[in-house]
N, C-alpha and C. Protein backbone atom coordinates (compact mmCIF):
# COMPACT_ATOMS: atom_id res chain seq x y z
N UNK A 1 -14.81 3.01 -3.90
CA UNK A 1 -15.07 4.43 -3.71
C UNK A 1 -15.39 5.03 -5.08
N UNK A 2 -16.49 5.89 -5.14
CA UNK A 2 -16.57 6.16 -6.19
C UNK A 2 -15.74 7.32 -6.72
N UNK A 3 -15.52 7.79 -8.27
CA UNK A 3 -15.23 8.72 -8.82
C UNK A 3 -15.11 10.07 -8.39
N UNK A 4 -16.76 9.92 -8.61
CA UNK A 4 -17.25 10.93 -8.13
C UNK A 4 -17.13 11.95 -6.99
N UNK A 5 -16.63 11.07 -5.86
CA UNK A 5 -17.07 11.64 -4.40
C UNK A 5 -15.39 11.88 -4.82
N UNK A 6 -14.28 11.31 -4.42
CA UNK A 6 -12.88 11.21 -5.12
C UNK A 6 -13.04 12.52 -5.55
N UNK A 7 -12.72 12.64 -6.76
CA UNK A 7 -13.25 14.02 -7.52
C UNK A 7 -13.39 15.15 -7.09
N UNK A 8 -14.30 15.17 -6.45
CA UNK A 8 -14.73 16.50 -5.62
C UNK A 8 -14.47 16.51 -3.92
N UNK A 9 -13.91 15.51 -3.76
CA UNK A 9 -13.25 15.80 -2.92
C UNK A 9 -11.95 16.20 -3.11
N UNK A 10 -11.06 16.13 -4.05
CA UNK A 10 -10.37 16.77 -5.60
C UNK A 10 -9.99 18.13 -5.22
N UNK A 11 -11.07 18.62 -5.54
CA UNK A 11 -11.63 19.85 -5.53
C UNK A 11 -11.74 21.00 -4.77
N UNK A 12 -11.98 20.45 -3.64
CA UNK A 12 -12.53 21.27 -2.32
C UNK A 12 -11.53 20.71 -1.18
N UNK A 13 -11.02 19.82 -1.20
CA UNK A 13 -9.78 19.30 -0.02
C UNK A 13 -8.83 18.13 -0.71
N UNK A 14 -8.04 19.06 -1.50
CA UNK A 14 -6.91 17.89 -2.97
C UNK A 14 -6.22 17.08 -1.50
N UNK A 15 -5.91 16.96 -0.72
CA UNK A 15 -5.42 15.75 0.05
C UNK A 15 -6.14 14.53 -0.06
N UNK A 16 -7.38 14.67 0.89
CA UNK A 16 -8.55 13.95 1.10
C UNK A 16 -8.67 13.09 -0.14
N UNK A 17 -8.76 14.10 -0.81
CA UNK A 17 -9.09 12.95 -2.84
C UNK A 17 -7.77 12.24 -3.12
N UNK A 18 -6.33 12.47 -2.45
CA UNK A 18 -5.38 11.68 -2.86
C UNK A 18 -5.21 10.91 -1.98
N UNK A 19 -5.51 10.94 -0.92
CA UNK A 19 -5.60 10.10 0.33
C UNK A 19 -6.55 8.92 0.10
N UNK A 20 -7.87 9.26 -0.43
CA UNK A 20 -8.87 8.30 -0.83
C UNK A 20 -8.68 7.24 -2.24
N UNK A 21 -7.54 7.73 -3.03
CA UNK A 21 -7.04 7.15 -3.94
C UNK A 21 -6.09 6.19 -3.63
N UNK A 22 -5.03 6.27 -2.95
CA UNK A 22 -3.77 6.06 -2.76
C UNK A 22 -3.14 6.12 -1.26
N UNK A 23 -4.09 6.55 -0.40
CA UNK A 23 -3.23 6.12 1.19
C UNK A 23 -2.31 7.08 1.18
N UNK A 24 -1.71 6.95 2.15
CA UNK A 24 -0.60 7.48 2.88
C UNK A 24 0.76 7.47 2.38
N UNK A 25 0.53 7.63 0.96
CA UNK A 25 2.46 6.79 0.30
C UNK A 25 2.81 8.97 -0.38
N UNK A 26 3.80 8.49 -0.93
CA UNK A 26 4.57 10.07 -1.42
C UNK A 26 3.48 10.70 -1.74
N UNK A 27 2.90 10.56 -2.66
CA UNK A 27 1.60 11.27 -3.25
C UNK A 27 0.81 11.97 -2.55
N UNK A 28 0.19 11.60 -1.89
CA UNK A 28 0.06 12.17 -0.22
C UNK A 28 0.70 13.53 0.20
N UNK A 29 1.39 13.27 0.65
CA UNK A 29 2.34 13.98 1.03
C UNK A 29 2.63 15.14 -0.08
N UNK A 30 3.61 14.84 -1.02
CA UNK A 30 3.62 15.94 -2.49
C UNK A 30 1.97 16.92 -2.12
N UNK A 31 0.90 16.03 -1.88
CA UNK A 31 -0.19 16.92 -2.36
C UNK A 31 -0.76 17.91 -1.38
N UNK A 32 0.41 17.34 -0.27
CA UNK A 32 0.00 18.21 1.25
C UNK A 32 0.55 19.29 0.50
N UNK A 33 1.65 19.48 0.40
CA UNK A 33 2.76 20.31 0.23
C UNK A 33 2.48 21.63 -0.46
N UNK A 34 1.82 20.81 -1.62
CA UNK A 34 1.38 21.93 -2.77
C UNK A 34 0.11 22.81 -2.06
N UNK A 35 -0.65 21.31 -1.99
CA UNK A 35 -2.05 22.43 -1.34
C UNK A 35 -1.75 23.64 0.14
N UNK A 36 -0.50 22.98 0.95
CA UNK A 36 -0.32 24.57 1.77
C UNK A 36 0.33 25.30 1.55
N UNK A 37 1.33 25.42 0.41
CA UNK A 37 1.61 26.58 -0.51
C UNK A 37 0.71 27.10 -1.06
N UNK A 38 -0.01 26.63 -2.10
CA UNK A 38 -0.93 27.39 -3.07
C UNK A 38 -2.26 25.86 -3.27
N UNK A 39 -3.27 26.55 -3.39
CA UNK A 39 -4.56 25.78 -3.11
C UNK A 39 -4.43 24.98 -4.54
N UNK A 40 -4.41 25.78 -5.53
CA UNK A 40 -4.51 25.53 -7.65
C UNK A 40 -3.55 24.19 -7.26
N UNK A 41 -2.05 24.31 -7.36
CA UNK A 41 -1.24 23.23 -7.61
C UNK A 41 -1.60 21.19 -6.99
N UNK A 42 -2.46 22.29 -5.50
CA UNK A 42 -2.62 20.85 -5.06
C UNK A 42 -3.87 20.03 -5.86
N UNK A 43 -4.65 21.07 -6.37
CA UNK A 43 -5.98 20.50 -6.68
C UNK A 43 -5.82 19.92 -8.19
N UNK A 44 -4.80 20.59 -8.81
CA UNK A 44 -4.37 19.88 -9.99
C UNK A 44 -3.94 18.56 -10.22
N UNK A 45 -2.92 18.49 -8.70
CA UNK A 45 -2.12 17.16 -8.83
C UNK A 45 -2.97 16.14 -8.26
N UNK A 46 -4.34 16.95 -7.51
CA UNK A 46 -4.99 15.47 -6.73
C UNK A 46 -5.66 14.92 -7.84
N UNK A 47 -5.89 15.91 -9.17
CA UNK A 47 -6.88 15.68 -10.42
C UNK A 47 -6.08 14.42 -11.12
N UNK A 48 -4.88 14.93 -11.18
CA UNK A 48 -3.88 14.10 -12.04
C UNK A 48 -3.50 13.11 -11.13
N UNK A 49 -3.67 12.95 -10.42
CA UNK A 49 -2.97 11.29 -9.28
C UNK A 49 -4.32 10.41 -9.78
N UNK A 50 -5.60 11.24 -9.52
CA UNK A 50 -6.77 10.48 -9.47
C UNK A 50 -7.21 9.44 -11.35
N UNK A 51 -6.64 10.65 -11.69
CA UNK A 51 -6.91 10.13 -13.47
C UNK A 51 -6.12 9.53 -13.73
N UNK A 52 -4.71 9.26 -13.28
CA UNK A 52 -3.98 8.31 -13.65
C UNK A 52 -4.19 6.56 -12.69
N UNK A 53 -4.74 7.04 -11.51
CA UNK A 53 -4.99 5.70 -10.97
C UNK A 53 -5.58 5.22 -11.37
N UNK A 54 -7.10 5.91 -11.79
CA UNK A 54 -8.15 5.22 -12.73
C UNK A 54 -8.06 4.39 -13.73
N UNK A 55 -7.00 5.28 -14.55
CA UNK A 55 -6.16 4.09 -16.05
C UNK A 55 -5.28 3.29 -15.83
N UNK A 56 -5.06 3.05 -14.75
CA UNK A 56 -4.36 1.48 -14.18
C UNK A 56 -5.23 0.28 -14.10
């Protein structure tokens, strides 16, 4: 999967981009959480799940 699509899917639906990273495990979930509280927190953490998977 690329970056890219990841990314901006990031962006515009932070689940989807952590879902496409990482499946169905905590992360997931955490990023539901944030994004239906407040939209910013989730889209941050799908940024930061995604950039840290990358450097693995």
């Amino acid at each position: 999967m690329s970056n890219l699509i990841r990314l901006l899917a990031a962006i515009f639906v932070p689940p989807l981009g952590v879902f496409l990273t990482v499946g169905l495990g905590t992360d997931f979930w955490i990023n539901l959480v944030l994004t239906c509280f407040f939209w910013f927190p989730g889209m941050i953490h799908a940024i930061w799940i995604i950039a840290k998977h990358d450097r693995a």
